[in-house]
C-alpha atoms as a PDB file:
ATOM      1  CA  UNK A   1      79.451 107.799 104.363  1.00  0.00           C
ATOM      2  CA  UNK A   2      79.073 109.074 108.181  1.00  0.00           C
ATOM      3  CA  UNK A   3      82.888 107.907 108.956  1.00  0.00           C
ATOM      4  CA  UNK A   4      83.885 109.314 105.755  1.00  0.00           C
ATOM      5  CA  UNK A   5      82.844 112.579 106.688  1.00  0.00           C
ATOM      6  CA  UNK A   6      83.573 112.333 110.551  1.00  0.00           C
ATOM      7  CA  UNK A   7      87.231 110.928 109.142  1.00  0.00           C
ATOM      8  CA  UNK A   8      87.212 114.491 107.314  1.00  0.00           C
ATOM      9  CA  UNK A   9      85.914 116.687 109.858  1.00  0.00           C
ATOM     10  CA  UNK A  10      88.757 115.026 112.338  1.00  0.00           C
ATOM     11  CA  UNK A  11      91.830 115.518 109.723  1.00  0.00           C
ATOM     12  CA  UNK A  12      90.318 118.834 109.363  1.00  0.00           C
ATOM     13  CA  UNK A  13      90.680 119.645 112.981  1.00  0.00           C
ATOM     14  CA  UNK A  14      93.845 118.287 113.121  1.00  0.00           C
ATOM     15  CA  UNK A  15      95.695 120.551 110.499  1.00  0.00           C
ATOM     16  CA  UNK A  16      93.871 123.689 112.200  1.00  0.00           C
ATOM     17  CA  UNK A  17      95.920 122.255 115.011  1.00  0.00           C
ATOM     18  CA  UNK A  18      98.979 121.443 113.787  1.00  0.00           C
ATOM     19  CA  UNK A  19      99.759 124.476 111.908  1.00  0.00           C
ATOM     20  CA  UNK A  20     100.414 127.046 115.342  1.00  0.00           C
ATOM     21  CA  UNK A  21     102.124 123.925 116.689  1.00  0.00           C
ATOM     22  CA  UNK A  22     104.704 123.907 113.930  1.00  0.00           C
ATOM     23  CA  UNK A  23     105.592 127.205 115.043  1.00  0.00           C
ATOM     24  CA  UNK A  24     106.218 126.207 118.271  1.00  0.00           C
ATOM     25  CA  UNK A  25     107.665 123.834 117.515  1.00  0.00           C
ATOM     26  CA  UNK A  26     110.107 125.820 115.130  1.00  0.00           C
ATOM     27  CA  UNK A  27     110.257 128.581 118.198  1.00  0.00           C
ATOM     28  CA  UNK A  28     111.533 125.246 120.590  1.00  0.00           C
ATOM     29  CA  UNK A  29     113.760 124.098 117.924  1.00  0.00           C
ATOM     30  CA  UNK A  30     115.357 127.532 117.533  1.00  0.00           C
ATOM     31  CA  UNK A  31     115.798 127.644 121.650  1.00  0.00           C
ATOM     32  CA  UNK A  32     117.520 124.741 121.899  1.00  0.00           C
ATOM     33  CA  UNK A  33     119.657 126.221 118.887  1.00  0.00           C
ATOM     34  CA  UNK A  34     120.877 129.136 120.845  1.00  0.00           C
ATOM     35  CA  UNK A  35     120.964 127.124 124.521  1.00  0.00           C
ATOM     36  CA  UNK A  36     123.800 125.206 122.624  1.00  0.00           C
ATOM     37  CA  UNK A  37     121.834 122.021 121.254  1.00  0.00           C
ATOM     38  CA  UNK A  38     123.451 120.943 117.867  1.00  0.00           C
ATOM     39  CA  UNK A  39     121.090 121.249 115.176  1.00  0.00           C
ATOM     40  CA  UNK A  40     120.334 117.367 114.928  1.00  0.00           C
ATOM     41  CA  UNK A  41     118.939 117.341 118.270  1.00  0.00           C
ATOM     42  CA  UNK A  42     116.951 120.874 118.515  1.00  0.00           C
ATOM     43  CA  UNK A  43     115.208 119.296 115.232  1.00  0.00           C
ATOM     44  CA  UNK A  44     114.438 116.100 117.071  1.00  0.00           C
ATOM     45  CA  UNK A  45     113.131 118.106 120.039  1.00  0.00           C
ATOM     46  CA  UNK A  46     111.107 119.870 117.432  1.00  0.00           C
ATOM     47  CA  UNK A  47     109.552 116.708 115.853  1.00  0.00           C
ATOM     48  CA  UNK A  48     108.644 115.470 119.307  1.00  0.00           C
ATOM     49  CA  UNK A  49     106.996 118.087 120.084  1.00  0.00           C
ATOM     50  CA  UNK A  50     104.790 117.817 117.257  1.00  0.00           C
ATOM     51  CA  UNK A  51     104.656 114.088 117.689  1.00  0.00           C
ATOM     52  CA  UNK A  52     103.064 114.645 121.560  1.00  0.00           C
ATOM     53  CA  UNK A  53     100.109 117.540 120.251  1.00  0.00           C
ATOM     54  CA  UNK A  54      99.383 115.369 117.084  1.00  0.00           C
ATOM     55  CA  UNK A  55      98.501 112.604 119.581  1.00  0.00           C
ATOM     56  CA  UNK A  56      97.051 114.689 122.292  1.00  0.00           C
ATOM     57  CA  UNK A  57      94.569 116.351 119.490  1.00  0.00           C
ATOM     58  CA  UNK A  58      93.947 112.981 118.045  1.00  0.00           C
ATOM     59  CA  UNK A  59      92.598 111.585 121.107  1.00  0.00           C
ATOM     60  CA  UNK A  60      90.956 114.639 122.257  1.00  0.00           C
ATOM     61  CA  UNK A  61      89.115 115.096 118.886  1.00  0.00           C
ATOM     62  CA  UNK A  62      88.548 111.470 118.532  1.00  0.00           C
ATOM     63  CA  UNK A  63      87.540 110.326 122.357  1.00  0.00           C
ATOM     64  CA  UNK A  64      84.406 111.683 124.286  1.00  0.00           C
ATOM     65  CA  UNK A  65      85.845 113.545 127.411  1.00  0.00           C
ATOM     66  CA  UNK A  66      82.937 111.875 129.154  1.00  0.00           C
ATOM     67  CA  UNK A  67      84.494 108.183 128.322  1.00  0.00           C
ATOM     68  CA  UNK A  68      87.297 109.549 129.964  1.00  0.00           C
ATOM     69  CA  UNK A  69      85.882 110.699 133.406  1.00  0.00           C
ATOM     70  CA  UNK A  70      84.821 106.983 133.220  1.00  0.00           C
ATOM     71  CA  UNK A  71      87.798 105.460 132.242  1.00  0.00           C
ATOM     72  CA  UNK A  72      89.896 107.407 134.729  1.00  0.00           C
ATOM     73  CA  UNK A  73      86.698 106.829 137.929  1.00  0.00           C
ATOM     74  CA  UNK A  74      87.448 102.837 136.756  1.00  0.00           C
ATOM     75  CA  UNK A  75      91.433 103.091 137.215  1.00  0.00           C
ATOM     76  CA  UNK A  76      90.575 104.430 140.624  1.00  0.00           C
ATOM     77  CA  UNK A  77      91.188 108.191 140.469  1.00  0.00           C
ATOM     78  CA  UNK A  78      89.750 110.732 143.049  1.00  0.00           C
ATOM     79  CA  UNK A  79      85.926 111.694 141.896  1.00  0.00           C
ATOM     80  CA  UNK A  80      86.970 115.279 142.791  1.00  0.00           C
ATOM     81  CA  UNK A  81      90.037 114.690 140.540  1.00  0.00           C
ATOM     82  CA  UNK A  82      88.256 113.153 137.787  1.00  0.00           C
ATOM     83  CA  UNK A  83      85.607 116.299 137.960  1.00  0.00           C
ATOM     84  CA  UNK A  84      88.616 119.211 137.242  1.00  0.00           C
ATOM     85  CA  UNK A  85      89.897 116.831 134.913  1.00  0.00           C
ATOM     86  CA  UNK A  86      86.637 116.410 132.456  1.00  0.00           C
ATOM     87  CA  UNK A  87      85.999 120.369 133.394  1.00  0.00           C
ATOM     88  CA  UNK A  88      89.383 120.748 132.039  1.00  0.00           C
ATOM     89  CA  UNK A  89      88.907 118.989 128.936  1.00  0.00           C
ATOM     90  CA  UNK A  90      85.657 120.493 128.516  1.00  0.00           C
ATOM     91  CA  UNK A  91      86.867 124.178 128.147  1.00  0.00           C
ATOM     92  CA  UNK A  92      90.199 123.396 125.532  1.00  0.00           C
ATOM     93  CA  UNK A  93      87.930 124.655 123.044  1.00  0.00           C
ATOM     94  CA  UNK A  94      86.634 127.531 124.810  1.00  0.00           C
ATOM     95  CA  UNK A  95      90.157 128.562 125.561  1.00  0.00           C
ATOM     96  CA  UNK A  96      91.395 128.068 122.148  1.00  0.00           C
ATOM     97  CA  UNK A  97      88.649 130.405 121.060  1.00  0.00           C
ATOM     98  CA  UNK A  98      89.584 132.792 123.442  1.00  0.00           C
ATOM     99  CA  UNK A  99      93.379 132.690 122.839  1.00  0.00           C
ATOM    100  CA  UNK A 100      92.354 132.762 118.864  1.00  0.00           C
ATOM    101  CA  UNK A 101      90.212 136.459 119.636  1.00  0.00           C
ATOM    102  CA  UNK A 102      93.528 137.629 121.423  1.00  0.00           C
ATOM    103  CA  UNK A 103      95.459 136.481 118.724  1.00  0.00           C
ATOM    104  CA  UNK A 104      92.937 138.738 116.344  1.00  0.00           C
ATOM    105  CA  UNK A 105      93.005 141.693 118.859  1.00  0.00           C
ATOM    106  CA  UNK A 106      96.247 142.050 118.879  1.00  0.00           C
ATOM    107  CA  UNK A 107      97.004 141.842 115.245  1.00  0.00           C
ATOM    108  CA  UNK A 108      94.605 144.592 114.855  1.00  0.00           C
ATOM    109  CA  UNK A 109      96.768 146.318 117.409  1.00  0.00           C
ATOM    110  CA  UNK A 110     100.276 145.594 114.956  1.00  0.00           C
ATOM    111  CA  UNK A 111     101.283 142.739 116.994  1.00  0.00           C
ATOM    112  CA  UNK A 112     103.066 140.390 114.399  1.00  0.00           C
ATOM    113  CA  UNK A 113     103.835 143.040 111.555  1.00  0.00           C
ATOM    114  CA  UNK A 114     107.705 142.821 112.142  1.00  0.00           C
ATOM    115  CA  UNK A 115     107.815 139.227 111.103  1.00  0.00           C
ATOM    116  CA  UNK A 116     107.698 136.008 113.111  1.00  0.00           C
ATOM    117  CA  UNK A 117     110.406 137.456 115.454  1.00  0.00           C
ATOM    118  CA  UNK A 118     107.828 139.934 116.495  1.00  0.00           C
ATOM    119  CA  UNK A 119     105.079 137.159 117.244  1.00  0.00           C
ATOM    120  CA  UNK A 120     108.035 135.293 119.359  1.00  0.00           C
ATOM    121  CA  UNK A 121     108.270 139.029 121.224  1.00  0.00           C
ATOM    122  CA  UNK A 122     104.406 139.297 121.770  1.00  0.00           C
ATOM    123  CA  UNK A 123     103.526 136.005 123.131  1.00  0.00           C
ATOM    124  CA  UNK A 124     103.045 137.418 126.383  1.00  0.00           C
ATOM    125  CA  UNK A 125     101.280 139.555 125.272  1.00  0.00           C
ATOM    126  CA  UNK A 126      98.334 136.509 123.721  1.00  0.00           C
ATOM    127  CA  UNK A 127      99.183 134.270 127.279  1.00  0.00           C
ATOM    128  CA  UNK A 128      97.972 137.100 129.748  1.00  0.00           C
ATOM    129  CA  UNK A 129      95.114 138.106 128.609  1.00  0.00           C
ATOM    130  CA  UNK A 130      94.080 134.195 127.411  1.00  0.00           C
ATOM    131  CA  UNK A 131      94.722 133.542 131.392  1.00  0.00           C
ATOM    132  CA  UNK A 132      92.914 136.174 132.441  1.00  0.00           C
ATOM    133  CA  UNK A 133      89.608 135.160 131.089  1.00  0.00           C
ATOM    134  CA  UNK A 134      90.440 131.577 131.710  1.00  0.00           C
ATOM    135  CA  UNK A 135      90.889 132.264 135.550  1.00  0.00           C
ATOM    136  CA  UNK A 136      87.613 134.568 135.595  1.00  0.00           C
ATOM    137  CA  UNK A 137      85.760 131.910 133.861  1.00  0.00           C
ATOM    138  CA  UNK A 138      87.195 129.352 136.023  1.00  0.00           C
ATOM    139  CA  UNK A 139      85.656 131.183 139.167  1.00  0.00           C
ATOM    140  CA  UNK A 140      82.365 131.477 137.527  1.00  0.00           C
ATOM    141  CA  UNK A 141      82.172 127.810 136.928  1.00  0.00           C
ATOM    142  CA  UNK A 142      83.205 127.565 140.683  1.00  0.00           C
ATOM    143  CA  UNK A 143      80.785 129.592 141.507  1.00  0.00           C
ATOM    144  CA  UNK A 144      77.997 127.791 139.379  1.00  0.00           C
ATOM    145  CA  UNK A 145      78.597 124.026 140.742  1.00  0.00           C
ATOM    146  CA  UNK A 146      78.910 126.064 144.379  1.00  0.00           C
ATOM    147  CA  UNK A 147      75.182 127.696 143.986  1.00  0.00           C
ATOM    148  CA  UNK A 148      74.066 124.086 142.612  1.00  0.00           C
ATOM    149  CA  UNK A 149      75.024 122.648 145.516  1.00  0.00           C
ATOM    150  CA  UNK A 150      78.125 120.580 144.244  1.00  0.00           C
ATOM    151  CA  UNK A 151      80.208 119.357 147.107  1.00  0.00           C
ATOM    152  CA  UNK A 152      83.498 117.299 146.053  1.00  0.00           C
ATOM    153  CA  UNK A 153      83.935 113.752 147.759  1.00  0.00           C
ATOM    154  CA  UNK A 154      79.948 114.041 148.884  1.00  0.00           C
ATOM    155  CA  UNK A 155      76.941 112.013 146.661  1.00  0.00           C
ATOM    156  CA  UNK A 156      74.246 113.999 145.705  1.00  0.00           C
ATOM    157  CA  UNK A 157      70.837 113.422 147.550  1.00  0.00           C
ATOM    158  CA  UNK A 158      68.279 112.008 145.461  1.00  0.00           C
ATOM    159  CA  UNK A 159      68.654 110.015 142.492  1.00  0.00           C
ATOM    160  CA  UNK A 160      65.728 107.143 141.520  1.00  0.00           C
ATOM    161  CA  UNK A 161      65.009 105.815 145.026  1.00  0.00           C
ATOM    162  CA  UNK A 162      63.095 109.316 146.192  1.00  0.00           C
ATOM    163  CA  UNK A 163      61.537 109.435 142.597  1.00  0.00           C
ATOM    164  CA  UNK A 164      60.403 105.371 142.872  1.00  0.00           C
ATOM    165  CA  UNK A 165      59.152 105.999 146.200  1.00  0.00           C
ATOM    166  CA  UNK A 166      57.382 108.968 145.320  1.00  0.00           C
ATOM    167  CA  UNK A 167      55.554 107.154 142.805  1.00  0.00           C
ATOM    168  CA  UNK A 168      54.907 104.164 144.839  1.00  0.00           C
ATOM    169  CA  UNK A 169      53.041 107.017 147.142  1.00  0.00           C
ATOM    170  CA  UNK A 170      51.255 108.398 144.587  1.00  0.00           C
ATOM    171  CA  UNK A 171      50.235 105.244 143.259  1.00  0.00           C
ATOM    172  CA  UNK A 172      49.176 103.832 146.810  1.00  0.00           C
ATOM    173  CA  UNK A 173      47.556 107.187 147.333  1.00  0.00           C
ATOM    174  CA  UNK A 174      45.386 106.884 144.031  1.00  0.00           C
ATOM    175  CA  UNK A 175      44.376 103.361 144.829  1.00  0.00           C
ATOM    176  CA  UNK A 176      42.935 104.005 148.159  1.00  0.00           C
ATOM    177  CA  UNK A 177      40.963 106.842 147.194  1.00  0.00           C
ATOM    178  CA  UNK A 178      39.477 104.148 144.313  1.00  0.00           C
ATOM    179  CA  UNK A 179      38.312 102.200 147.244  1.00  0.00           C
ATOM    180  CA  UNK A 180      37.241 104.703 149.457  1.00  0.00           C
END
């Protein structure tokens, strides 16, 4: 019943995804139409296109981003590589909800009204602001792991061996004041 519904939730996800891609795709298609492209092979390019974000949201909605830090540390990537990476990965979602409140701000704003010509038009208008918030959010993050003391290439102090050693102390500690 679990994968049934997980198996739901994921084909869910993936049509929320798929239908702004077949626009872009269509807007690709159209491009290669009027860069000179016969129709057969702007409608390939098109199909492609929707063949690579079908598979990039199918793995990123079915594979933890953590497995993939893991995967990526195990084929020998840089650690500090590996970190922007899984940061990366981590903030798709916030970005796509940012890009998706652009997409509402300006359509309050008439962006969109004259037809999907008109959307073609405003798309810088939705990338801008999207990277805008993206690159401040990006420096707060920076900022964050900065002020916690996150240094790339460097191990963090600590871990178990100050923790079993403190407890080894304490322990030592309590049994000599028992025999004292």
């Amino acid at each position: 019943m679990l994968a049934v519904a997980a198996a739901t939730r994921t084909t869910r996800a993936l049509a929320r995804i798929q239908a702004p891609a077949a626009a872009l795709a269509a807007v690709v298609s159209l491009s290669e139409v009027a860069a000179g492209y016969g129709a057969a092979t702007a409608g390939a390019t098109g199909l492609r296109f929707l063949d690579v974000v079908a598979a990039a949201a199918i793995f990123y909605l079915t594979t933890p981003v953590d497995e993939v830090g893991d995967v990526l540390l195990w084929l020998g990537v840089p650690e500090e590589a590996v970190t922007w990476i899984v940061l990366s990965l981590r903030f798709l979602p916030t970005i796509a909800r940012d890009l998706s409140r652009v997409i509402d701000a300006q359509s309050s704003r008439g962006m969109g009204a004259g037809g999907p010509l008109d959307w073609i038009k405003g798309i810088p208008s939705l990338v801008t602001p999207t990277m805008v918030i993206s690159i401040l959010r990006g420096r707060e993050v920076a900022e964050a792991l900065e002020i916690r003391g996150y240094r790339p290439g460097r191990r963090p102090r600590g871990g178990l061996a100050p923790c079993a050693a403190a407890a080894a102390s304490a322990a030592l500690l309590a049994l000599l004041s028992l025999l004292a």
